[in-house]
PDB file of N, CA and C in Angstrom:
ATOM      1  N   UNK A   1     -14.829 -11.689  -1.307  1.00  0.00           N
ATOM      2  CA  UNK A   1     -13.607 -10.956  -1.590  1.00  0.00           C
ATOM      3  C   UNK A   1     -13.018 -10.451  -0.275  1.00  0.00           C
ATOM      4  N   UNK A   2     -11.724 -10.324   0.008  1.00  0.00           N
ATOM      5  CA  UNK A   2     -10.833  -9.967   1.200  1.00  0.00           C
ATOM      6  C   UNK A   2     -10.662  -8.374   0.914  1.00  0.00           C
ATOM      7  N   UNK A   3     -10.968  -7.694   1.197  1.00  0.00           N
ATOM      8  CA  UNK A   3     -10.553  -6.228   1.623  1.00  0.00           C
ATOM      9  C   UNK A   3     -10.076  -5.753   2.626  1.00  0.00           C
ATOM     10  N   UNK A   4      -9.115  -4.942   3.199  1.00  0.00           N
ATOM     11  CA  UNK A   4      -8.845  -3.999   4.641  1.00  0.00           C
ATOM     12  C   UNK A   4      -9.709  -3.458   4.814  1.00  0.00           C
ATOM     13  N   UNK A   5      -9.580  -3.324   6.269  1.00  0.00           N
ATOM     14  CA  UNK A   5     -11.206  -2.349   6.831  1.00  0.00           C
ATOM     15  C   UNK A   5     -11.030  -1.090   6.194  1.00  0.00           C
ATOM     16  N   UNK A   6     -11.878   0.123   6.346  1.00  0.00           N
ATOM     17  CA  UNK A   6     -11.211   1.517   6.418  1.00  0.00           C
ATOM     18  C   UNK A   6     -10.232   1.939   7.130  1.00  0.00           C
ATOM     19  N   UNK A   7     -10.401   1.340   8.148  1.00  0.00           N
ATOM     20  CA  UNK A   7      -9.270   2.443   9.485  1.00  0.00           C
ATOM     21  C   UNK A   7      -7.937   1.300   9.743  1.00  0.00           C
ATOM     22  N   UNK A   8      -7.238   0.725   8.802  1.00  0.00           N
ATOM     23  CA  UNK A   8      -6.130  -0.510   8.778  1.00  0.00           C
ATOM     24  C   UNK A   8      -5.358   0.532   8.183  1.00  0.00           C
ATOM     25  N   UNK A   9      -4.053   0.662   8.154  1.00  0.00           N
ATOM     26  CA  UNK A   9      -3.061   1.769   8.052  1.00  0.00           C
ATOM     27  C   UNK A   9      -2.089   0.812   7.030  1.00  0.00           C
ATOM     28  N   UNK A  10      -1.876   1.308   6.254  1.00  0.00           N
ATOM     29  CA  UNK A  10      -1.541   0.702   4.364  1.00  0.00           C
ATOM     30  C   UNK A  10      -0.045   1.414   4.384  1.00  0.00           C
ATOM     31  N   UNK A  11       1.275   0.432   4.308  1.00  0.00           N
ATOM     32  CA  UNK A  11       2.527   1.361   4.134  1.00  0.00           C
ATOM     33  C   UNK A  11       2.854   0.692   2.644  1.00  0.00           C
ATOM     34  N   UNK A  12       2.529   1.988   1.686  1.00  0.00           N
ATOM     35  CA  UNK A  12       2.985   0.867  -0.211  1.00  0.00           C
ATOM     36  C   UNK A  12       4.266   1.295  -0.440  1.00  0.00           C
ATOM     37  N   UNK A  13       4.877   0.465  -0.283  1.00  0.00           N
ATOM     38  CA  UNK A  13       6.455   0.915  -1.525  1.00  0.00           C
ATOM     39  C   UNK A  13       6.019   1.213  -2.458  1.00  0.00           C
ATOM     40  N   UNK A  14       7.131   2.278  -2.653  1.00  0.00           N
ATOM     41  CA  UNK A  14       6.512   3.301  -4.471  1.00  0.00           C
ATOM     42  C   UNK A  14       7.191   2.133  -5.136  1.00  0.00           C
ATOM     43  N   UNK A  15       8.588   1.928  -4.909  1.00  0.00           N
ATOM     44  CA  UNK A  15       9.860   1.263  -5.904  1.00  0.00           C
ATOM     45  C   UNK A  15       9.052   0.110  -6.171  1.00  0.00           C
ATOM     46  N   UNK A  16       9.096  -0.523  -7.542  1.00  0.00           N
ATOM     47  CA  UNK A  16       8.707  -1.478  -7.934  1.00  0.00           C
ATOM     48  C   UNK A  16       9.854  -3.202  -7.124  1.00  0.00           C
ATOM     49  N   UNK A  17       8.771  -3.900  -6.622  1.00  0.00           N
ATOM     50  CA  UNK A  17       9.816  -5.293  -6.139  1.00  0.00           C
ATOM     51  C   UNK A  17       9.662  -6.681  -7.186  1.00  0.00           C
ATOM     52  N   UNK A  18      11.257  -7.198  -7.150  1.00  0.00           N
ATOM     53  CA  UNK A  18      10.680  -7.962  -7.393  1.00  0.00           C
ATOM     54  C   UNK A  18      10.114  -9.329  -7.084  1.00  0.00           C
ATOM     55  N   UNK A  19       9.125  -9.648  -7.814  1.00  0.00           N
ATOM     56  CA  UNK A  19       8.211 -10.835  -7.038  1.00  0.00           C
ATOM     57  C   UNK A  19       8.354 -12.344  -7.077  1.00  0.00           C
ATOM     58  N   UNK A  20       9.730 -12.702  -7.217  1.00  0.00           N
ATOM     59  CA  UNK A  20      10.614 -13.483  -6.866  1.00  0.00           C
ATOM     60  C   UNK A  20      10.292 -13.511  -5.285  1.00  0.00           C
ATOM     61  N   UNK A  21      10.732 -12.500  -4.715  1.00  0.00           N
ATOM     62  CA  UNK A  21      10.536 -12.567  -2.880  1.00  0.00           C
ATOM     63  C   UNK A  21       9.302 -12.934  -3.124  1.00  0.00           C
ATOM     64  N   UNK A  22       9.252 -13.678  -2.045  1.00  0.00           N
ATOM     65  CA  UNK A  22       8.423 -14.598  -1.244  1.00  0.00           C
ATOM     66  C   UNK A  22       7.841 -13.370   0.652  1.00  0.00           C
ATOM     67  N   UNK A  23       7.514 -14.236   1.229  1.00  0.00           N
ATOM     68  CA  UNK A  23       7.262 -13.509   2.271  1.00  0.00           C
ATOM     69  C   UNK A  23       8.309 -13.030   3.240  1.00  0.00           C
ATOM     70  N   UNK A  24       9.487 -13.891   3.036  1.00  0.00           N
ATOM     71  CA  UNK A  24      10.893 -13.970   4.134  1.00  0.00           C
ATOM     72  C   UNK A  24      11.379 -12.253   3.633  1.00  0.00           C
ATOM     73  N   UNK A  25      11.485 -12.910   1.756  1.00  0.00           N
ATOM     74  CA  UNK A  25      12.084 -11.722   1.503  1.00  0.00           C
ATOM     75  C   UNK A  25      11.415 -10.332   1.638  1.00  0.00           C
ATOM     76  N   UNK A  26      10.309 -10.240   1.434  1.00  0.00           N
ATOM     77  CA  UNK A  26       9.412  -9.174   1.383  1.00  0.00           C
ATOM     78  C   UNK A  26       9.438  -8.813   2.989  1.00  0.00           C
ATOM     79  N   UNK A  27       9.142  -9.231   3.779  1.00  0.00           N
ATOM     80  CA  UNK A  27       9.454  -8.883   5.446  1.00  0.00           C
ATOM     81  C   UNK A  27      11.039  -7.911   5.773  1.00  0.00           C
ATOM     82  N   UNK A  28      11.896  -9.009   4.994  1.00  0.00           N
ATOM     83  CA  UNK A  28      13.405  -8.153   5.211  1.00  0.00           C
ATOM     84  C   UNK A  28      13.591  -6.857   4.532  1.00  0.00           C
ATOM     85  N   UNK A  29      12.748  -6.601   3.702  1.00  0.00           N
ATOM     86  CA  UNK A  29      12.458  -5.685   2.637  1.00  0.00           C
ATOM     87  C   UNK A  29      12.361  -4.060   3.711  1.00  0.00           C
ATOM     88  N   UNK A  30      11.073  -5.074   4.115  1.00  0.00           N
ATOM     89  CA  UNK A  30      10.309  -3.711   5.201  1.00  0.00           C
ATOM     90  C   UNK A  30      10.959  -3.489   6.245  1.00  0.00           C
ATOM     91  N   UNK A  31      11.669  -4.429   6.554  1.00  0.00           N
ATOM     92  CA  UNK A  31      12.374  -3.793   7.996  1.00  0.00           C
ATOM     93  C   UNK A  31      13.941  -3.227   7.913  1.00  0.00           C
ATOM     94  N   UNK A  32      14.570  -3.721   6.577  1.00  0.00           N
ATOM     95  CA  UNK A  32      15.730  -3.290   6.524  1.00  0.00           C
ATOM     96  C   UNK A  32      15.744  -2.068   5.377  1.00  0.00           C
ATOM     97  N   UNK A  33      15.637  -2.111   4.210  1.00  0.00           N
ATOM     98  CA  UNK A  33      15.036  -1.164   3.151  1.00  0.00           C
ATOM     99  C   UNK A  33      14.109   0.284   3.622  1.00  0.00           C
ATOM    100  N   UNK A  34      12.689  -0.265   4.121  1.00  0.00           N
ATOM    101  CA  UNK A  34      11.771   0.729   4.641  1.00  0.00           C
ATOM    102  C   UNK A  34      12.149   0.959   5.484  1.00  0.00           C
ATOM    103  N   UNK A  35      12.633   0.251   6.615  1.00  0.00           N
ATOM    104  CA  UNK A  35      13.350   0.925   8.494  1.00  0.00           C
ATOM    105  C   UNK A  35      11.942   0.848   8.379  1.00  0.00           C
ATOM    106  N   UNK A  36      11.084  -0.446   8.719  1.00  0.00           N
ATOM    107  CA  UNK A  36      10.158  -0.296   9.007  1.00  0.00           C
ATOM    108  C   UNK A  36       9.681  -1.510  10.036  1.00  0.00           C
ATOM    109  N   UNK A  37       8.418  -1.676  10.602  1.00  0.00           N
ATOM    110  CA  UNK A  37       8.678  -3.055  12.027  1.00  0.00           C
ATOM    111  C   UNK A  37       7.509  -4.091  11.235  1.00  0.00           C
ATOM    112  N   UNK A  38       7.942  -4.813  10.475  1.00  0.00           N
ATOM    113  CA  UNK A  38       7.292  -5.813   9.638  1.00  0.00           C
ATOM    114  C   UNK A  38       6.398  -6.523  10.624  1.00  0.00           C
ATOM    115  N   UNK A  39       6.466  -6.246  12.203  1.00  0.00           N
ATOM    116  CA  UNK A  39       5.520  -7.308  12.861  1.00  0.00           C
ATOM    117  C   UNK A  39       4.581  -5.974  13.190  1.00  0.00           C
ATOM    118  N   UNK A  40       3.975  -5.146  12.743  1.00  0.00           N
ATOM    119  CA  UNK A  40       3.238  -4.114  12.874  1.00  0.00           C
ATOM    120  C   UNK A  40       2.031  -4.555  12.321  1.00  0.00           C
ATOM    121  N   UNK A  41       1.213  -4.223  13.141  1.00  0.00           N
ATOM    122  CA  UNK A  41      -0.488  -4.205  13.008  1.00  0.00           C
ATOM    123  C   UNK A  41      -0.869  -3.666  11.674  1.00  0.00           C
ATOM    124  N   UNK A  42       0.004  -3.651  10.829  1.00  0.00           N
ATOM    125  CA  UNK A  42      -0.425  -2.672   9.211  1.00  0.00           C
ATOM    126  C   UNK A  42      -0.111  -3.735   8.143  1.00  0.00           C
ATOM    127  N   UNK A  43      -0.598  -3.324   6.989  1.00  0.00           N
ATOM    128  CA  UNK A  43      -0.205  -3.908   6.108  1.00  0.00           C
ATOM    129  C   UNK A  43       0.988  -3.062   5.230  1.00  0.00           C
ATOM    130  N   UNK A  44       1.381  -3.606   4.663  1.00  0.00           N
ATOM    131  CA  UNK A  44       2.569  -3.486   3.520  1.00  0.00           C
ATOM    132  C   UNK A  44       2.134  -3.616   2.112  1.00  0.00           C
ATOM    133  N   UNK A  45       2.452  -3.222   1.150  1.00  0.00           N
ATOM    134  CA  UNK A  45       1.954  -3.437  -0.322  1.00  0.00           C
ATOM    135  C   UNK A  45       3.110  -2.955  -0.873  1.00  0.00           C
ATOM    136  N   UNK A  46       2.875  -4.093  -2.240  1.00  0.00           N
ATOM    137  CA  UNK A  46       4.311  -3.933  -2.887  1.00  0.00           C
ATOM    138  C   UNK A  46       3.486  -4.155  -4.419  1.00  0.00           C
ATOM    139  N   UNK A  47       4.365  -3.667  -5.039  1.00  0.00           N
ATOM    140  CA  UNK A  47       3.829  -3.788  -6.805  1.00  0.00           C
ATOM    141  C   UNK A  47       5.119  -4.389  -7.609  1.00  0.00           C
ATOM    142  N   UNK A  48       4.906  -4.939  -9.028  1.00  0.00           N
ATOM    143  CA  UNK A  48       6.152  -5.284  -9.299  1.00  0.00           C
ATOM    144  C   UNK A  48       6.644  -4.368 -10.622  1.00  0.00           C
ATOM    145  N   UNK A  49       7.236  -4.647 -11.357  1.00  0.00           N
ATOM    146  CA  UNK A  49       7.632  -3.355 -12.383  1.00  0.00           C
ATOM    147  C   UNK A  49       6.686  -3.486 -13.666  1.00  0.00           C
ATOM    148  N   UNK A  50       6.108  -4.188 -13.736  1.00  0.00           N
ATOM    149  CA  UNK A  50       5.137  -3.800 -15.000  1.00  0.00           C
ATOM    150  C   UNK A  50       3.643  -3.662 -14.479  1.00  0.00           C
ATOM    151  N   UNK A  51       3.574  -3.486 -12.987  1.00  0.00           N
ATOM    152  CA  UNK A  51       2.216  -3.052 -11.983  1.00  0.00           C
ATOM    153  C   UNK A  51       1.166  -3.947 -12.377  1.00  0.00           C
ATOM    154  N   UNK A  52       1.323  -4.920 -12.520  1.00  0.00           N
ATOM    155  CA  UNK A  52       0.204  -6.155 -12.744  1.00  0.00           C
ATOM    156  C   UNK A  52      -0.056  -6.864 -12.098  1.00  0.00           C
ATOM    157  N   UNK A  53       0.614  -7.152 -10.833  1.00  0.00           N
ATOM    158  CA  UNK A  53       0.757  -7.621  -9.893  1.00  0.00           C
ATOM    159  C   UNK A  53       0.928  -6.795  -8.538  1.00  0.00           C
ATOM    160  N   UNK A  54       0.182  -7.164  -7.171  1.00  0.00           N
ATOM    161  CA  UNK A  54       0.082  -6.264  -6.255  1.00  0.00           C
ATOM    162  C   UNK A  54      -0.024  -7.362  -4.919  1.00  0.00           C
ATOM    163  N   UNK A  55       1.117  -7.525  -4.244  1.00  0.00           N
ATOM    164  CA  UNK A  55       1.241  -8.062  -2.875  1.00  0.00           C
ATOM    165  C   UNK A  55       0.704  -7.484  -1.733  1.00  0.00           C
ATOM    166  N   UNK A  56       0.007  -7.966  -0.643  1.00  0.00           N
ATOM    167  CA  UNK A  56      -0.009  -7.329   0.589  1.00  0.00           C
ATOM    168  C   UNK A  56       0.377  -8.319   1.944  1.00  0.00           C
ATOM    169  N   UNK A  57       1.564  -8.204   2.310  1.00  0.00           N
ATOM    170  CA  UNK A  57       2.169  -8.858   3.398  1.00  0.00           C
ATOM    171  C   UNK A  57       1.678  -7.645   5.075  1.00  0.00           C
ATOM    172  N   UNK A  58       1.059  -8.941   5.799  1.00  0.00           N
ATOM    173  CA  UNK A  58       0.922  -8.574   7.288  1.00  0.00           C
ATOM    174  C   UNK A  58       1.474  -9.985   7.899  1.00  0.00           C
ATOM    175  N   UNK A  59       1.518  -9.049   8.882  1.00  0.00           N
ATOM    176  CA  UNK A  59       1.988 -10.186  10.410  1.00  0.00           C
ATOM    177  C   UNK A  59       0.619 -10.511  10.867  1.00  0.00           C
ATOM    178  N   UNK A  60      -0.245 -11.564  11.343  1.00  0.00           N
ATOM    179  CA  UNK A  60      -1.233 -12.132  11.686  1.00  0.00           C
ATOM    180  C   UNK A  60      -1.346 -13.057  12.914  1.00  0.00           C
ATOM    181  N   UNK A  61      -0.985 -11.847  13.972  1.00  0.00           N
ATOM    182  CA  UNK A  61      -0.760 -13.385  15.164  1.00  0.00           C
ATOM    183  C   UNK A  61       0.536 -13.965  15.419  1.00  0.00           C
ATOM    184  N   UNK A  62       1.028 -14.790  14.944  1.00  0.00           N
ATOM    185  CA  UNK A  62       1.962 -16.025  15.013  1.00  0.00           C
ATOM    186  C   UNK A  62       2.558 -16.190  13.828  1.00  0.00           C
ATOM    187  N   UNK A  63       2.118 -15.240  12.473  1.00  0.00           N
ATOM    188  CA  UNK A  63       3.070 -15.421  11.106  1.00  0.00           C
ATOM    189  C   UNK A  63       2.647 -14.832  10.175  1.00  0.00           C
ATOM    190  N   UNK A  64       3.568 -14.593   9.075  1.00  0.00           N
ATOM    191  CA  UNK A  64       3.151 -13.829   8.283  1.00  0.00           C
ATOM    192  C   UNK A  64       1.848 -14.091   7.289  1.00  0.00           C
ATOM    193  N   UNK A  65       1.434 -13.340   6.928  1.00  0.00           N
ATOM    194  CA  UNK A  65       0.439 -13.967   5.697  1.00  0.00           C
ATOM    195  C   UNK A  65       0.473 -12.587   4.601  1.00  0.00           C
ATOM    196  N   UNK A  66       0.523 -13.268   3.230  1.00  0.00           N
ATOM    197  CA  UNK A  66       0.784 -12.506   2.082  1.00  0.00           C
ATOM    198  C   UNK A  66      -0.883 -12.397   1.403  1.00  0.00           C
ATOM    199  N   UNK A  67      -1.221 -11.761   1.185  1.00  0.00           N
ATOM    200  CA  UNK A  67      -2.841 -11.473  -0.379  1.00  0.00           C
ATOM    201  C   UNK A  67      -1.572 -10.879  -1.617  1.00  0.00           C
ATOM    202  N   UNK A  68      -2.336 -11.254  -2.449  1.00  0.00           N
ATOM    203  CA  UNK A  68      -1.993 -11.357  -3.910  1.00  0.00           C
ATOM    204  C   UNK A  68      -2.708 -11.113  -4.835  1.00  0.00           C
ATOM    205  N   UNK A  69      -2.724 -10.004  -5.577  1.00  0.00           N
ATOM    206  CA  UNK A  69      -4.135  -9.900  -7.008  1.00  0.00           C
ATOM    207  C   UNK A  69      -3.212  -9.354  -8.170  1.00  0.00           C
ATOM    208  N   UNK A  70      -3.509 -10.822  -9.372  1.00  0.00           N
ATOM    209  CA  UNK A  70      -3.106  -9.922 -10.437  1.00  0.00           C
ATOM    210  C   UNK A  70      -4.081  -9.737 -11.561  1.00  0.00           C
ATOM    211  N   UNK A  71      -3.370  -8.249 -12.592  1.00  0.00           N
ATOM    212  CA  UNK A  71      -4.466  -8.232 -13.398  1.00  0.00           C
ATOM    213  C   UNK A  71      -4.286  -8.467 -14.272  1.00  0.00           C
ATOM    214  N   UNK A  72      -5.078  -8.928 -15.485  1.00  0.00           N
ATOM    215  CA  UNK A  72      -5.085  -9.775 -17.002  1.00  0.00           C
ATOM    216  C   UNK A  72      -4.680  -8.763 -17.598  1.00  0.00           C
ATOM    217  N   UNK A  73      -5.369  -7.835 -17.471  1.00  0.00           N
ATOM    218  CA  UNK A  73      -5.380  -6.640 -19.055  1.00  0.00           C
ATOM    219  C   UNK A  73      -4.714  -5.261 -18.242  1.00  0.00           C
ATOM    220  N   UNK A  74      -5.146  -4.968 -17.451  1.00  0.00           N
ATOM    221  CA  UNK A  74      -4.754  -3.475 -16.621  1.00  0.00           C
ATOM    222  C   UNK A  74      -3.847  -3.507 -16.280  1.00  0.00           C
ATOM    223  N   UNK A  75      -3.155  -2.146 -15.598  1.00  0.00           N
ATOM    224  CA  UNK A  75      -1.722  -1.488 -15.084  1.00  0.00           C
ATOM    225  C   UNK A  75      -2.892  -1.067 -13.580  1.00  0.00           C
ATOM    226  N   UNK A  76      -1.982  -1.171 -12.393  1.00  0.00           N
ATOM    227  CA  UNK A  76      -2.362  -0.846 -11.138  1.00  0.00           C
ATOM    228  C   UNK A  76      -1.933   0.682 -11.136  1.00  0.00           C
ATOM    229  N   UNK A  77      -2.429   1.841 -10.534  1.00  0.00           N
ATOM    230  CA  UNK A  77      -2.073   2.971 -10.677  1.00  0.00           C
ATOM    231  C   UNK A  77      -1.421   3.477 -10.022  1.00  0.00           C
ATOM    232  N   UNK A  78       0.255   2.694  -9.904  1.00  0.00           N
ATOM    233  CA  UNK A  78       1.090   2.712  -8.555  1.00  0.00           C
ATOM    234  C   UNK A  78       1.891   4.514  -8.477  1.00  0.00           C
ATOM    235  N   UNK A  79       2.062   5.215  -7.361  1.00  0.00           N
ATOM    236  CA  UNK A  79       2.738   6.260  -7.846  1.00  0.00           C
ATOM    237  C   UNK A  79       4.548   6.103  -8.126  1.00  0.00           C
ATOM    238  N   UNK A  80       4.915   7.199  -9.210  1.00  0.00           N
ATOM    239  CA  UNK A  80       6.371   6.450  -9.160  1.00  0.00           C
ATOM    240  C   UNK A  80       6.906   7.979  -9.410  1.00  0.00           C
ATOM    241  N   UNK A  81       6.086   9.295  -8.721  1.00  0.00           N
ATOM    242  CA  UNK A  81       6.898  10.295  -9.250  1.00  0.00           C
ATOM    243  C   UNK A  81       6.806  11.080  -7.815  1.00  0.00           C
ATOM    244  N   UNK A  82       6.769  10.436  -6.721  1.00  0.00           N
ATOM    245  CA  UNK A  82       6.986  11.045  -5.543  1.00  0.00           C
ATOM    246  C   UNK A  82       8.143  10.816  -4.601  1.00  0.00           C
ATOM    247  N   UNK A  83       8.244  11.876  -3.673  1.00  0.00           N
ATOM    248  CA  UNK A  83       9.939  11.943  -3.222  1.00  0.00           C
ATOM    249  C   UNK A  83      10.211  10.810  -2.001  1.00  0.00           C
ATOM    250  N   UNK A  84       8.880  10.510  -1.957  1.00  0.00           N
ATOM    251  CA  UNK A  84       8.813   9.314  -0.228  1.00  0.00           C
ATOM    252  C   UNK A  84       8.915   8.008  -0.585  1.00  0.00           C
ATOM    253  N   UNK A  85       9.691   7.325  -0.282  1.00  0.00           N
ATOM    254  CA  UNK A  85      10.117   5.670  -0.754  1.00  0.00           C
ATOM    255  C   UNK A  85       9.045   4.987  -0.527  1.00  0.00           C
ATOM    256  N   UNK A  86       8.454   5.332   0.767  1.00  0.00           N
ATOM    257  CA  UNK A  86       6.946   4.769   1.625  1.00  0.00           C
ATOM    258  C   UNK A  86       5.971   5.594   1.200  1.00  0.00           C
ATOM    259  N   UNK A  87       4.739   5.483   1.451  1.00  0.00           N
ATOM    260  CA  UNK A  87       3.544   6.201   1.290  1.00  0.00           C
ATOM    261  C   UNK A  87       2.703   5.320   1.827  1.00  0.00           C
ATOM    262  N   UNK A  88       2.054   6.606   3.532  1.00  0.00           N
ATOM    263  CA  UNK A  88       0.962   5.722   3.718  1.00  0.00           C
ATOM    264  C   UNK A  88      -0.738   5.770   2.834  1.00  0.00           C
ATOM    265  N   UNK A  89      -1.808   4.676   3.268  1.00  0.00           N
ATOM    266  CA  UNK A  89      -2.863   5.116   2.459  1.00  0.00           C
ATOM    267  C   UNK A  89      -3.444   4.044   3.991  1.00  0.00           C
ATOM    268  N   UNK A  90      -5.057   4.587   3.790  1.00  0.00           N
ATOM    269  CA  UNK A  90      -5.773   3.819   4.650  1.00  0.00           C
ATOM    270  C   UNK A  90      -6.550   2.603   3.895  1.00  0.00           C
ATOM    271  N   UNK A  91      -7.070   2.031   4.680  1.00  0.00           N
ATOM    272  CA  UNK A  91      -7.461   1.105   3.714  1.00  0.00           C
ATOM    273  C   UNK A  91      -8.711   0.790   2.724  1.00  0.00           C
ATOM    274  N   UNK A  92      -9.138   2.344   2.930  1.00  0.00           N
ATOM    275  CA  UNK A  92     -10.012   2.807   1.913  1.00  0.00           C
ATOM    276  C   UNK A  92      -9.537   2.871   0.507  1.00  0.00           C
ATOM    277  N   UNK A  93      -8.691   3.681   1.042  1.00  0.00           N
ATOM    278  CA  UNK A  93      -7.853   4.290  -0.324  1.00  0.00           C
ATOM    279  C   UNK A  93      -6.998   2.685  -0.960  1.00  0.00           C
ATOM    280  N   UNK A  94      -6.583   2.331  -0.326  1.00  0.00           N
ATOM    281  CA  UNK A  94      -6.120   0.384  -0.666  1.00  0.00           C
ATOM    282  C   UNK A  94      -6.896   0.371  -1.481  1.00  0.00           C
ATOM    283  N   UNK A  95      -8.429   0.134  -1.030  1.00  0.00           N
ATOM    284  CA  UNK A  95      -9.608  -0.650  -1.837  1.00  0.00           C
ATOM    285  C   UNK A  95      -9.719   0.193  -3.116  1.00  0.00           C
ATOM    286  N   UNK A  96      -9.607   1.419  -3.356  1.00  0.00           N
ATOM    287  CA  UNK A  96      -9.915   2.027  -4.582  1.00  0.00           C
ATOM    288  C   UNK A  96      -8.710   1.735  -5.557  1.00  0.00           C
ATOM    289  N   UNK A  97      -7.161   1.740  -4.520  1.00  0.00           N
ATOM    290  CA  UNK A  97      -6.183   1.298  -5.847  1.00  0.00           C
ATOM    291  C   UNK A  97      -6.364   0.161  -6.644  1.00  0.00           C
ATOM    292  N   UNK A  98      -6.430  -0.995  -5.587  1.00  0.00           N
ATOM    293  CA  UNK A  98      -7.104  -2.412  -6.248  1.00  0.00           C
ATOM    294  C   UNK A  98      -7.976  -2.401  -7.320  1.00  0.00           C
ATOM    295  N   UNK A  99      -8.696  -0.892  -7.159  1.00  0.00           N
ATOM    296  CA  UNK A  99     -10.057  -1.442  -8.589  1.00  0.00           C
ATOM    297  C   UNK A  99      -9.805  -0.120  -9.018  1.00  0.00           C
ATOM    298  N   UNK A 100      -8.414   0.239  -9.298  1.00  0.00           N
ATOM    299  CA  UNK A 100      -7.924   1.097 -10.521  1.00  0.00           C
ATOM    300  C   UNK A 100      -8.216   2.326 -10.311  1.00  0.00           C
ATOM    301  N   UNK A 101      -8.370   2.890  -9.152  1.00  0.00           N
ATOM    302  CA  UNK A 101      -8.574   4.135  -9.390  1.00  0.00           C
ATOM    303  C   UNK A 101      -7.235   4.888  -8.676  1.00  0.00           C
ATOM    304  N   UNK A 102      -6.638   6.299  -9.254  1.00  0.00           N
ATOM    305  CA  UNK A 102      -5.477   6.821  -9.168  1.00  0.00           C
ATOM    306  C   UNK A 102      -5.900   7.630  -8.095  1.00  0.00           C
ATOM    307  N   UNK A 103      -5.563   6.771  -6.655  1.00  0.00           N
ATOM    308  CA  UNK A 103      -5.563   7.826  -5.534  1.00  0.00           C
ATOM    309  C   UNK A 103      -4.934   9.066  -4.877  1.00  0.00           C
ATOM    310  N   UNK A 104      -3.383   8.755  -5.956  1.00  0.00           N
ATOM    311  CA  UNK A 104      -2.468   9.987  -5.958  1.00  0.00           C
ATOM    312  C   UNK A 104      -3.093  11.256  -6.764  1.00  0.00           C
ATOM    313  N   UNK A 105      -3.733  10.783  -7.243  1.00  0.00           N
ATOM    314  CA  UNK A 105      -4.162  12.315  -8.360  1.00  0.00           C
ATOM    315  C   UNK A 105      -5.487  13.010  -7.810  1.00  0.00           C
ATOM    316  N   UNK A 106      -5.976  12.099  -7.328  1.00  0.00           N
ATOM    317  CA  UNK A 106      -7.947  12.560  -6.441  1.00  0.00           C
ATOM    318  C   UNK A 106      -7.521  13.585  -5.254  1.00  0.00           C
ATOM    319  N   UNK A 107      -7.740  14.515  -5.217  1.00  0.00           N
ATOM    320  CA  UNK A 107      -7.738  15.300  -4.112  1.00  0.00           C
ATOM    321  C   UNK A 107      -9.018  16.085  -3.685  1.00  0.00           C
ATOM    322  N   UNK A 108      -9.295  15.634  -2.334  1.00  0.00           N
ATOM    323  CA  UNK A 108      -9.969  15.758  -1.379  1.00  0.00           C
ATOM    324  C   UNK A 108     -10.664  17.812  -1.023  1.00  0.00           C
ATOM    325  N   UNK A 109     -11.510  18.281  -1.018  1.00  0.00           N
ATOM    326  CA  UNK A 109     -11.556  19.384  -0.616  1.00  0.00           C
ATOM    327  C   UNK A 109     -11.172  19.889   0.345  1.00  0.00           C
ATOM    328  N   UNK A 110     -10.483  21.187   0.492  1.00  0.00           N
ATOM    329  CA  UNK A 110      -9.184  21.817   0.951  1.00  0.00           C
ATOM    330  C   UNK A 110     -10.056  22.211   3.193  1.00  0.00           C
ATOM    331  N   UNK A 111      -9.123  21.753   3.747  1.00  0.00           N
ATOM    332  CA  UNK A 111      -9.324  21.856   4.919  1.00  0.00           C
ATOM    333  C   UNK A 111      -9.860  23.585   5.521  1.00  0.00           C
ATOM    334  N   UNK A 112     -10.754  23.962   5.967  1.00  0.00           N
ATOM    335  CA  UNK A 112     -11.202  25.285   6.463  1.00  0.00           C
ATOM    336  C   UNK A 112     -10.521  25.526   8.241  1.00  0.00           C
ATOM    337  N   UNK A 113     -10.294  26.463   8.359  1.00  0.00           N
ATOM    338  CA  UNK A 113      -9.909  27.125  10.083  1.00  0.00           C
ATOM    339  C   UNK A 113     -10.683  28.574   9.746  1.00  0.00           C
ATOM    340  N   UNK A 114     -11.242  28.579  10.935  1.00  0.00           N
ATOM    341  CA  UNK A 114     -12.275  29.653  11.483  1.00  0.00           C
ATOM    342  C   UNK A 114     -11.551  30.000  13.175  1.00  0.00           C
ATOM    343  N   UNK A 115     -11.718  31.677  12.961  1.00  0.00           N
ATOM    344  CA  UNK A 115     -11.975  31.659  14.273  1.00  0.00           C
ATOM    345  C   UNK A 115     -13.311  32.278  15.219  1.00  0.00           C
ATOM    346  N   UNK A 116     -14.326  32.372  14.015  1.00  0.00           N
ATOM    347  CA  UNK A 116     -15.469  32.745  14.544  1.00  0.00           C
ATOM    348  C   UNK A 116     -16.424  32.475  13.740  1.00  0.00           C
ATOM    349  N   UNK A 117     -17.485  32.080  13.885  1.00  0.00           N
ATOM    350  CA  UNK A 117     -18.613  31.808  13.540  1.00  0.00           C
ATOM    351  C   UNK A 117     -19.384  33.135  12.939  1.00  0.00           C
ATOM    352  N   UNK A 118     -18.949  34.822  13.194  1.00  0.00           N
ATOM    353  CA  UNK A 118     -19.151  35.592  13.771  1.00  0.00           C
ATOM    354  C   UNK A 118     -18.814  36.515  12.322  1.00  0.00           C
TER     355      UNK A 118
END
């Protein structure tokens, strides 16, 4: 199976695309739509409107290359009620959306600042 490492930097469109585009279109997507640099060391992820389907377009060198997973029975747990068109995730968090788990809703225990041990 193909997974992103952990530390690969994940930009998902919330907006559902559709998957008609191919890679040309999905590239023009990210750079004109997102204002984003489609030849960037990251991946991209796109979902389509009934979330059964889940693209990931990178630049690889010398050209693009697309991954593709769809699912038979399930809904992908894309977010669609946040104010950011983009949302990054690492590619941890990638690997858990892929196998259904709602990374928008999991929250992490709350960051501590000290100024003394004391």
């Amino acid at each position: 199976m193909i997974r992103p490492d952990d530390d690969v930097h994940v930009h998902l469109c919330r907006e559902p695309v559709d998957f008609r585009k191919q890679m040309r279109g999905l590239s023009v997507l990210v750079q004109e739509e997102l204002d984003l640099d489609p030849f960037s060391p990251r991946l991209f992820a796109f979902c389509n409107r009934r979330r059964d389907h889940v693209r990931l377009l990178y630049w690889e060198r010398n050209g693009f290359a697309m991954w593709q997973k769809k699912l038979e029975a399930d809904r992908f747990p894309w977010p669609h009620k946040m104010e950011e068109n983009v949302i990054e995730l690492s590619g941890r968090e990638l690997g858990w959306l892929l196998d259904g788990m709602d990374v928008f809703a999991m929250r992490p225990h709350g960051e501590l600042f000290y100024e003394s041990v004391l």
